[in-house]
Protein backbone atom coordinates (compact mmCIF):
# COMPACT_ATOMS: atom_id res chain seq x y z
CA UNK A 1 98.72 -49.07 92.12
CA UNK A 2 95.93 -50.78 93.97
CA UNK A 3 92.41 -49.66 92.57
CA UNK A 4 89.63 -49.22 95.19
CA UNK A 5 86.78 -47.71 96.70
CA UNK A 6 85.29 -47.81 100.12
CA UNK A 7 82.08 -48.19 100.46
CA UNK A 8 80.41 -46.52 103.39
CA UNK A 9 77.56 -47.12 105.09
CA UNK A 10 74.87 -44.22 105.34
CA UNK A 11 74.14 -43.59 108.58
CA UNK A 12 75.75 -40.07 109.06
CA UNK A 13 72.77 -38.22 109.98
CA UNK A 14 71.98 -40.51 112.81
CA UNK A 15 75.51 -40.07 113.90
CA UNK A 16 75.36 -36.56 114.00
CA UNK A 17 77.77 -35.93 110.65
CA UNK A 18 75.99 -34.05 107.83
CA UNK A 19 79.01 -34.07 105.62
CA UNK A 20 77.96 -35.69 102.51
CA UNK A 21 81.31 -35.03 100.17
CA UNK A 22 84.02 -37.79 99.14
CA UNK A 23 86.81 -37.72 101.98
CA UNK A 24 90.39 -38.27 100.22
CA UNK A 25 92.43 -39.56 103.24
CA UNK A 26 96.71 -40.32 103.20
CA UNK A 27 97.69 -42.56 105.61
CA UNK A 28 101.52 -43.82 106.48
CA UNK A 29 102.97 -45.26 109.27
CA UNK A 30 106.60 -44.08 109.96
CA UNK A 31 109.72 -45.25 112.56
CA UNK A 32 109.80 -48.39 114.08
CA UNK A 33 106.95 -51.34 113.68
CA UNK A 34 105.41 -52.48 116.80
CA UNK A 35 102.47 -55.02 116.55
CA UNK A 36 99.09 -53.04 115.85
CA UNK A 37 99.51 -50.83 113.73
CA UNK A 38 97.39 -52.67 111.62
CA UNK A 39 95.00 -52.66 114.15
CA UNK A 40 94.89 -49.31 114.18
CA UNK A 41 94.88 -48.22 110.86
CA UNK A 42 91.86 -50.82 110.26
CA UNK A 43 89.98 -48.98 112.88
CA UNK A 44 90.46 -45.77 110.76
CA UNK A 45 88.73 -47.27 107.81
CA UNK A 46 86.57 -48.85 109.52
CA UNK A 47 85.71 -45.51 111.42
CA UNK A 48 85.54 -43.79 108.13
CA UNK A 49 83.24 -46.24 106.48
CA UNK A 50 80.56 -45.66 109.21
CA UNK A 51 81.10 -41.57 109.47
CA UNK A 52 81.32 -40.03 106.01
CA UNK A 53 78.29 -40.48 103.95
CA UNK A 54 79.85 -39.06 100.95
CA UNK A 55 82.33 -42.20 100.85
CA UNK A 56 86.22 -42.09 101.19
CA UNK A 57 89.72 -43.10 99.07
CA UNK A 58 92.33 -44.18 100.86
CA UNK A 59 95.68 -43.82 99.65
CA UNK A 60 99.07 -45.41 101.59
CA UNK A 61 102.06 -43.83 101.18
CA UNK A 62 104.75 -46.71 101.48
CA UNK A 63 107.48 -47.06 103.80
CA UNK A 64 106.51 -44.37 106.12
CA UNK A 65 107.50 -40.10 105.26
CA UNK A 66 109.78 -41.33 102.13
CA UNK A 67 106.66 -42.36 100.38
CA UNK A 68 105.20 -39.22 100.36
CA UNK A 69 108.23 -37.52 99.79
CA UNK A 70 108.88 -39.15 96.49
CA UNK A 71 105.05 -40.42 95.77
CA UNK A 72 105.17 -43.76 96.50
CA UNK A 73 101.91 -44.75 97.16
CA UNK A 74 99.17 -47.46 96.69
CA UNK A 75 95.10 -46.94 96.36
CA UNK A 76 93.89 -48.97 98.86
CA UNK A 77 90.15 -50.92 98.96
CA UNK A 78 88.40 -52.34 101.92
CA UNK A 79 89.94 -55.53 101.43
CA UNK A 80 93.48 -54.31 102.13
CA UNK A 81 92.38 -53.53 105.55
CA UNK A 82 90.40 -56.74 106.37
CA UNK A 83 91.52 -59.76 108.11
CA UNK A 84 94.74 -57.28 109.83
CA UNK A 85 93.26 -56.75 112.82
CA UNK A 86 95.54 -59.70 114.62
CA UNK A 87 98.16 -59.10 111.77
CA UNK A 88 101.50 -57.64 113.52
CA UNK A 89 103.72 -55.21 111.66
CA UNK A 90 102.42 -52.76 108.76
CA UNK A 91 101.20 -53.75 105.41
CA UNK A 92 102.18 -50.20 104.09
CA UNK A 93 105.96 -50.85 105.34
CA UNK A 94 107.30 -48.39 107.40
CA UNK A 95 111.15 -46.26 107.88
CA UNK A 96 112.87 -43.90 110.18
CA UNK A 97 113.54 -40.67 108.67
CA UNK A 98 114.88 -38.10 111.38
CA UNK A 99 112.84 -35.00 112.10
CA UNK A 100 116.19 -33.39 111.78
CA UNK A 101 117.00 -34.06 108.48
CA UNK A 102 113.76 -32.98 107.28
CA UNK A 103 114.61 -29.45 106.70
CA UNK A 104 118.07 -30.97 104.63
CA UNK A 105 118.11 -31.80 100.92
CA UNK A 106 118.54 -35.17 100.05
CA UNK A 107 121.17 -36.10 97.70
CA UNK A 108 119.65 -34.86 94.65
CA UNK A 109 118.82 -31.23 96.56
CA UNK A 110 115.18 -32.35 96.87
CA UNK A 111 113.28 -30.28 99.34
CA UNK A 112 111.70 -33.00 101.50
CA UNK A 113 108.97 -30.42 102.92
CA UNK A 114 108.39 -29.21 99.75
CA UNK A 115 108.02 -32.40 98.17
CA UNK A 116 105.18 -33.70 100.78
CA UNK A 117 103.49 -30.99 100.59
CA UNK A 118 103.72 -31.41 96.43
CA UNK A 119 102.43 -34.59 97.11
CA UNK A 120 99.77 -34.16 99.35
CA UNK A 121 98.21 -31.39 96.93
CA UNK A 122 98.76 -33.46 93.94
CA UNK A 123 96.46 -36.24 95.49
CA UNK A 124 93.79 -33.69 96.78
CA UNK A 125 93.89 -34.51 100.18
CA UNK A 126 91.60 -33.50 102.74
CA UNK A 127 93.28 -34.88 105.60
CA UNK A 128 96.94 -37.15 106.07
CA UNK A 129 96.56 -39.48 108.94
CA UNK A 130 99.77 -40.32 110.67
CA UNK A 131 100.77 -42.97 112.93
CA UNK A 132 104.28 -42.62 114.59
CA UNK A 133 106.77 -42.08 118.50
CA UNK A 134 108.45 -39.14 118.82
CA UNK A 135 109.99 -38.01 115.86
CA UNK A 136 107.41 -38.88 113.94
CA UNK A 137 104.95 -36.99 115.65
CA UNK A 138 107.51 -33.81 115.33
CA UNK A 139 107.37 -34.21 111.58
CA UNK A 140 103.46 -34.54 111.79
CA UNK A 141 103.27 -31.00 113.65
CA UNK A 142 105.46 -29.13 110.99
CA UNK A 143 103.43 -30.53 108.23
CA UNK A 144 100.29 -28.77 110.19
CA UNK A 145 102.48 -25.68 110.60
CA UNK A 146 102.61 -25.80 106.90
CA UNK A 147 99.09 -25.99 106.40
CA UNK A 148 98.06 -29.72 105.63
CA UNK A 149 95.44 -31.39 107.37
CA UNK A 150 96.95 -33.94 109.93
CA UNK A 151 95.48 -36.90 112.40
CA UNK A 152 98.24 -38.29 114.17
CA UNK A 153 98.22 -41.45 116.83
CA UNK A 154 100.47 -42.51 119.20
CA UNK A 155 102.78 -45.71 117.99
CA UNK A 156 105.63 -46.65 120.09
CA UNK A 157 106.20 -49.65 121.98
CA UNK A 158 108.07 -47.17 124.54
CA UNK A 159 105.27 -45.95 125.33
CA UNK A 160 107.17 -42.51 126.19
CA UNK A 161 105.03 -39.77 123.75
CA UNK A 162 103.71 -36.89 125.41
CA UNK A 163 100.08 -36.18 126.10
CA UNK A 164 98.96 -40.01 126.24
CA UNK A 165 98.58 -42.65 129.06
CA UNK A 166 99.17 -44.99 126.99
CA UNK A 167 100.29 -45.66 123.52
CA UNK A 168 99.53 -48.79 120.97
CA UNK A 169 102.30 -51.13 121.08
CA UNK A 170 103.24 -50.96 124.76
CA UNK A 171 101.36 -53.50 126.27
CA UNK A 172 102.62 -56.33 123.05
CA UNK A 173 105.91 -55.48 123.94
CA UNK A 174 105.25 -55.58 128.07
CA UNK A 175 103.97 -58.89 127.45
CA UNK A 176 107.04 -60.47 125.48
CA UNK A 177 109.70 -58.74 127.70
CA UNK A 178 107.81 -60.46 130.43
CA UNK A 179 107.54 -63.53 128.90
CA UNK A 180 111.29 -63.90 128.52
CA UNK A 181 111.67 -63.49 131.61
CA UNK A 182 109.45 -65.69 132.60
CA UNK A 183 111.74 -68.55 130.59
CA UNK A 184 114.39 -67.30 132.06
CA UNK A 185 113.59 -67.78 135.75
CA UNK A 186 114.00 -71.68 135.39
CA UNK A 187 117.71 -71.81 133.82
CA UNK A 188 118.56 -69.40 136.26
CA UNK A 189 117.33 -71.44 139.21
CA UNK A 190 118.24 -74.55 137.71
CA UNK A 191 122.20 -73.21 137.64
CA UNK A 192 121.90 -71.11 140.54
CA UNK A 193 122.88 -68.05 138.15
CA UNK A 194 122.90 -64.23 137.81
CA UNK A 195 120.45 -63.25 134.72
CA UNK A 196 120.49 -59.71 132.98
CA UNK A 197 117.70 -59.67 130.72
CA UNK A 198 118.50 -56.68 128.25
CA UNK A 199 115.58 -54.72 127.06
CA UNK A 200 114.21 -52.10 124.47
CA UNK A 201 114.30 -48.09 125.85
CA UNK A 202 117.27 -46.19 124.90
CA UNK A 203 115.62 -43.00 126.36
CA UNK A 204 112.96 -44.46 128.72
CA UNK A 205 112.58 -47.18 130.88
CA UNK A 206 108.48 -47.88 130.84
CA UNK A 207 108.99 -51.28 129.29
CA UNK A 208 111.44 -52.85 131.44
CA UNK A 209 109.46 -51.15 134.95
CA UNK A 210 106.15 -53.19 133.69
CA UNK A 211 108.23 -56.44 132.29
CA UNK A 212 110.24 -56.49 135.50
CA UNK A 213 107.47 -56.18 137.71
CA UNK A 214 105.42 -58.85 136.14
CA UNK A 215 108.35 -60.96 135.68
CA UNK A 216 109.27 -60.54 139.47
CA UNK A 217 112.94 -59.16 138.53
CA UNK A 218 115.44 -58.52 141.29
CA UNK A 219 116.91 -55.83 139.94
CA UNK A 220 114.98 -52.99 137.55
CA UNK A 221 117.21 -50.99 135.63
CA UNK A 222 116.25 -47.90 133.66
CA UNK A 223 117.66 -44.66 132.28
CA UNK A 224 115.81 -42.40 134.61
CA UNK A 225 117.23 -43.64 137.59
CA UNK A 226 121.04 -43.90 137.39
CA UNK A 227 122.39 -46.69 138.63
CA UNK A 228 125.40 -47.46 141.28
CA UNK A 229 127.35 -50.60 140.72
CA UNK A 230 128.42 -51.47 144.27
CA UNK A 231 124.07 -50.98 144.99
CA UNK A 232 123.20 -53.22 142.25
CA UNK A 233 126.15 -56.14 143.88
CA UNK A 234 124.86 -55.17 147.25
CA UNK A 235 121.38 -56.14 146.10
CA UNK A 236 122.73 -59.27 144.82
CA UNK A 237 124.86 -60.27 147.87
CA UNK A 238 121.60 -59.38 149.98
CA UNK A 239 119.51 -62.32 148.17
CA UNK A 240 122.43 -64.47 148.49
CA UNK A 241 122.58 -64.22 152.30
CA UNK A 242 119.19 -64.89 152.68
CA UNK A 243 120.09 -67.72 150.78
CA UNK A 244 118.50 -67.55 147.04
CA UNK A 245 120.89 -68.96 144.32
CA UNK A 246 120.01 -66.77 141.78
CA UNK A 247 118.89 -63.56 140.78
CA UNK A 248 117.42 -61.52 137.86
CA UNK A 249 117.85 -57.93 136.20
CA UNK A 250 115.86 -56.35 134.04
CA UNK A 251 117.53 -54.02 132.48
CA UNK A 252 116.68 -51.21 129.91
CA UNK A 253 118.95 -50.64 127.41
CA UNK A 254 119.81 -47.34 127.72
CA UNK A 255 120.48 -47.57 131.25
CA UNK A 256 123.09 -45.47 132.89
CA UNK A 257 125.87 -45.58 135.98
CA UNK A 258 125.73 -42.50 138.20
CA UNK A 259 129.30 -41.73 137.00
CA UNK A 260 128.19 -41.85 133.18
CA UNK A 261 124.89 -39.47 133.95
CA UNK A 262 126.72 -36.51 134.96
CA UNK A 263 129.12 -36.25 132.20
CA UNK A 264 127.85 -33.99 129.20
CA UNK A 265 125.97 -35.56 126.52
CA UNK A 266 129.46 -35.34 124.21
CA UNK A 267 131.24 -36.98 126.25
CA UNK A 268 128.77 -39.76 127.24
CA UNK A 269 128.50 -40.60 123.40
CA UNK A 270 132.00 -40.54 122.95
CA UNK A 271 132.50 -43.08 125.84
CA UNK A 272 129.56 -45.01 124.46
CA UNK A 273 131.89 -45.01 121.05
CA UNK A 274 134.90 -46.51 122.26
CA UNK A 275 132.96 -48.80 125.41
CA UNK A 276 134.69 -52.52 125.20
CA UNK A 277 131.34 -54.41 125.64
CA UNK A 278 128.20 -54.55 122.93
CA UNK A 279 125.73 -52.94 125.26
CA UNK A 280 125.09 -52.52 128.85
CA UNK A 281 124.34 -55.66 129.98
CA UNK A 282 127.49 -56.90 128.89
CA UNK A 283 129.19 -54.45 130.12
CA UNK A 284 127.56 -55.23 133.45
CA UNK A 285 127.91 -58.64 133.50
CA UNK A 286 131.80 -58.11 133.48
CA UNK A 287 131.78 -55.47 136.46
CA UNK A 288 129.48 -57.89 138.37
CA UNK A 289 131.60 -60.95 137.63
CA UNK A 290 135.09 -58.98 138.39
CA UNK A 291 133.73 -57.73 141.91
CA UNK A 292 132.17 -61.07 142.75
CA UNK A 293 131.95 -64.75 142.26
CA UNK A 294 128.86 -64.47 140.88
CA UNK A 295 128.48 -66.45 137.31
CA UNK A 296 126.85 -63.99 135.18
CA UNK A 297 124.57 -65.11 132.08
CA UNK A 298 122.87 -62.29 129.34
CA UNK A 299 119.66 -62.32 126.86
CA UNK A 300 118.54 -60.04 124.90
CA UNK A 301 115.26 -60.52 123.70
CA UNK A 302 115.96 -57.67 121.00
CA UNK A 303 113.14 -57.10 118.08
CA UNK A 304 111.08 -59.96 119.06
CA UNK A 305 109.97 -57.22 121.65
CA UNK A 306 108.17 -55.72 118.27
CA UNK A 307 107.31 -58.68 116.45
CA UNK A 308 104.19 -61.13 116.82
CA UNK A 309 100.43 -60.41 117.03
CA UNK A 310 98.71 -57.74 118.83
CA UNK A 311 97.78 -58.85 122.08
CA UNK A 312 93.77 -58.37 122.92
CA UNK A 313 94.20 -55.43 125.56
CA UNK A 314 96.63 -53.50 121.89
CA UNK A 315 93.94 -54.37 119.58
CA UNK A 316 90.79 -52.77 121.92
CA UNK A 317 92.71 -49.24 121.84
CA UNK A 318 93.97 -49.55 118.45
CA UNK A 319 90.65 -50.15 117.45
CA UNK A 320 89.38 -47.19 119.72
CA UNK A 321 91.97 -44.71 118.76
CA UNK A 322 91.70 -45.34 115.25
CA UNK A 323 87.32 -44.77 115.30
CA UNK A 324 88.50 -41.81 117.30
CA UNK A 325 90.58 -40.37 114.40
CA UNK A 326 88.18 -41.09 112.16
CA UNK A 327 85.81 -38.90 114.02
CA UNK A 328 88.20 -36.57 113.72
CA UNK A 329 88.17 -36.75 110.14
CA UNK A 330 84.55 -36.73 109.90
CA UNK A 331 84.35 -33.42 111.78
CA UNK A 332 86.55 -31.94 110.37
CA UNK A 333 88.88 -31.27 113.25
CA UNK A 334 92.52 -31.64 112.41
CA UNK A 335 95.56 -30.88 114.17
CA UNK A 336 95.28 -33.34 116.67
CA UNK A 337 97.01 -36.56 118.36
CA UNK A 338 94.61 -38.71 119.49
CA UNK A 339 95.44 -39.91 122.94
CA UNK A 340 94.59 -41.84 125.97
CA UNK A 341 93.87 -40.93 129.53
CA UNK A 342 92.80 -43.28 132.00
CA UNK A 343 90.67 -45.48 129.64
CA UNK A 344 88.92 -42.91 127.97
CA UNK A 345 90.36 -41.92 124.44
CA UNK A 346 90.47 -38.40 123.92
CA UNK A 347 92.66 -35.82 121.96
CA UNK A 348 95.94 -33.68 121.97
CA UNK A 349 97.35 -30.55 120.02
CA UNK A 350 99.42 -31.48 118.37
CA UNK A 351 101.76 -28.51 119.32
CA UNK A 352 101.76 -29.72 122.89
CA UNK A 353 102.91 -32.86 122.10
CA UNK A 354 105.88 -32.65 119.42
CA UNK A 355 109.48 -32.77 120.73
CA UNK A 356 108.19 -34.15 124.31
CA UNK A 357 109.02 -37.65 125.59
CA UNK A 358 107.22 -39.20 128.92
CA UNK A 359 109.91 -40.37 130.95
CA UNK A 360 109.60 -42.69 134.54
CA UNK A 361 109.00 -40.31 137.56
CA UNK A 362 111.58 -41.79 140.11
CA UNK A 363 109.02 -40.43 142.24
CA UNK A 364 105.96 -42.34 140.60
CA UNK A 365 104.02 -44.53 142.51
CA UNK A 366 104.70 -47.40 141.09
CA UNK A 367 108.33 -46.99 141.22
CA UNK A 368 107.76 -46.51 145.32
CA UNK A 369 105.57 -49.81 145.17
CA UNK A 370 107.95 -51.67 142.97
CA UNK A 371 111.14 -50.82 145.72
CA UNK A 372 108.30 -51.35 148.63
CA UNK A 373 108.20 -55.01 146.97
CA UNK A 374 112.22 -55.80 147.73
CA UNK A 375 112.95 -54.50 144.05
CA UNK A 376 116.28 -52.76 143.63
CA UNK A 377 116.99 -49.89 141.10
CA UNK A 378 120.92 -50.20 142.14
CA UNK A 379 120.60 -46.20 143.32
């Protein structure tokens, strides 16, 4: 265990924060990585250090909810948290444990609720700061239904949670989708080829809209708008009559045909068990080559989408939303998501926002703008 203290500095009072007790804060960071939450969790601290007078221990629960189901946790100092802000990933490690095996057992017949909440009271907490997507963020609301203090913010690189604009870890992963395609647009002129570039949203398709618009794709993809095979060739056949060699789809990866969207969700994930090809893009790359004469080439850019520093635009509202929930904390005012709309940060019950995802309008505007630039969704 780490041994540490942070330090404030005294300034409450002209702040407008009177509280002059020690704040005990948990902190984890739970389902997949994306590149600031370092960023974030430093603006926490940071937040912290400036707003509570009475000073503040930090403790990290490791590898996201299983640390504070079974304790695992580290004291952290000031130091832990400095130097991070361009640091990608999450020094407290993080894992995926589904919201819906949170009410089940674990091998041993451990209650899991039972045990966080054991956990939480054993440290004295006044407050467990969480920063997850979607199922994290369900997890994060029963824990307030059972009476802990919680701070949540938005992490996902999907950027699909309800209640916020925008969440940290979008705009890293915008700008490496784009950025492969970018590389991509030479070898495909160069060979006068068909590209898919495969990216991250199983659910929702915000990633590959913004990578394929910046990256000038052909052909956008995404699991909102179900796709029609014999649109998406047309599409391609169109560029080659007006005589462009090659042609690029973005493509997210839980993209679906028109036939596949109306069967029932059993019988879309039993297809989806026995389907010939890896994922989607393959799959399409073999329709498109057996109905053409098209020579069909796939990348998938895969976790890199996640990995890497924080671009600047990520760590300016990481920093933000993490003084935000610090605020929070310093008032006293729990129960809460902090969010973003527009470009001001604000907040969201956390009631309103568990077991909602964002998904693409295929009525948005900039769906409308992206088809009013030539851009084909293949419906």
């Amino acid at each position: 265990m780490i041994q540490g203290f942070l330090k404030p500095y005294c300034n409450n009072k002209k702040k407008g924060y009177g509280d002059t007790s020690m704040k005990r804060i948990g902190m984890l960071t739970s389902g997949g990585d994306c590149q600031s939450l370092n960023a974030t969790m430093r603006g926490v601290v940071k937040g912290l250090q400036e707003l509570v007078a009475g000073g503040v221990e930090i403790y990290g629960f490791e590898n996201g909810y299983k640390g504070l189901i079974y304790g695992n946790y580290r004291k952290l100092s000031g130091k832990d948290f400095s130097g991070i802000l361009t640091t990608g990933g999450t020094i407290l490690g993080t894992s995926r444990q589904p919201f819906k095996q949170m009410r089940v057992p674990d091998e041993n017949g451990l209650d899991k609720v039972e045990a966080m909440k054991s956990t939480y009271r054993y440290l004295k907490l006044d407050c467990l700061v969480i920063l997850g997507g979607n199922g994290s963020q369900k997890t994060a609301n029963l824990l307030r239904e059972e009476g802990l203090n919680i701070v949540s913010l938005p992490k996902t690189i999907d950027n699909d949670l309800w209640g916020t604009d925008m969440t940290f870890g979008f705009q890293s992963a915008v700008d490496l989708a784009t950025e492969a395609i970018d590389c991509i647009h030479t070898t495909a002129a160069s060979h006068n080829r068909v590209f898919i570039v495969e990216l991250m949203g199983h659910k929702v398709g915000w990633v590959t809209l913004h990578a394929g618009i910046a990256g000038g794709a052909d052909i956008i993809l995404i699991p909102e708008i179900p796709y029609d095979i014999r649109h998406v060739i047309s599409a391609l056949e169109r560029r080659k009559e007006q005589g462009k060699g090659f042609s690029i789809l973005a493509v997210a990866e839980g993209a679906i045909s028109k036939e596949d969207s109306e069967l029932s969700k059993k019988e879309y994930k039993e297809k989806l068990k026995n389907r010939v090809y890896p994922t989607v893009g393959y799959e399409l790359a073999a329709q498109i080559e057996a109905m053409t004469d098209f020579e069909v080439r796939v990348t998938v850019p895969g976790h890199t989408q996640r990995g890497g520093q924080p671009c600047p635009f990520d760590r300016v509202i990481s920093s933000r939303l993490g003084v935000k929930a610090a605020e929070l904390i310093a008032a006293e005012d729990y129960g809460k998501m902090v969010s973003m709309k527009g470009y001001e940060i604000t907040t969201t019950p956390l009631g309103e926002v568990a077991g909602k995802l964002k998904y693409v309008s295929p009525d948005s505007d900039i769906v409308k703008q992206a088809k009013h630039l030539g851009i084909s969704f293949g419906d």
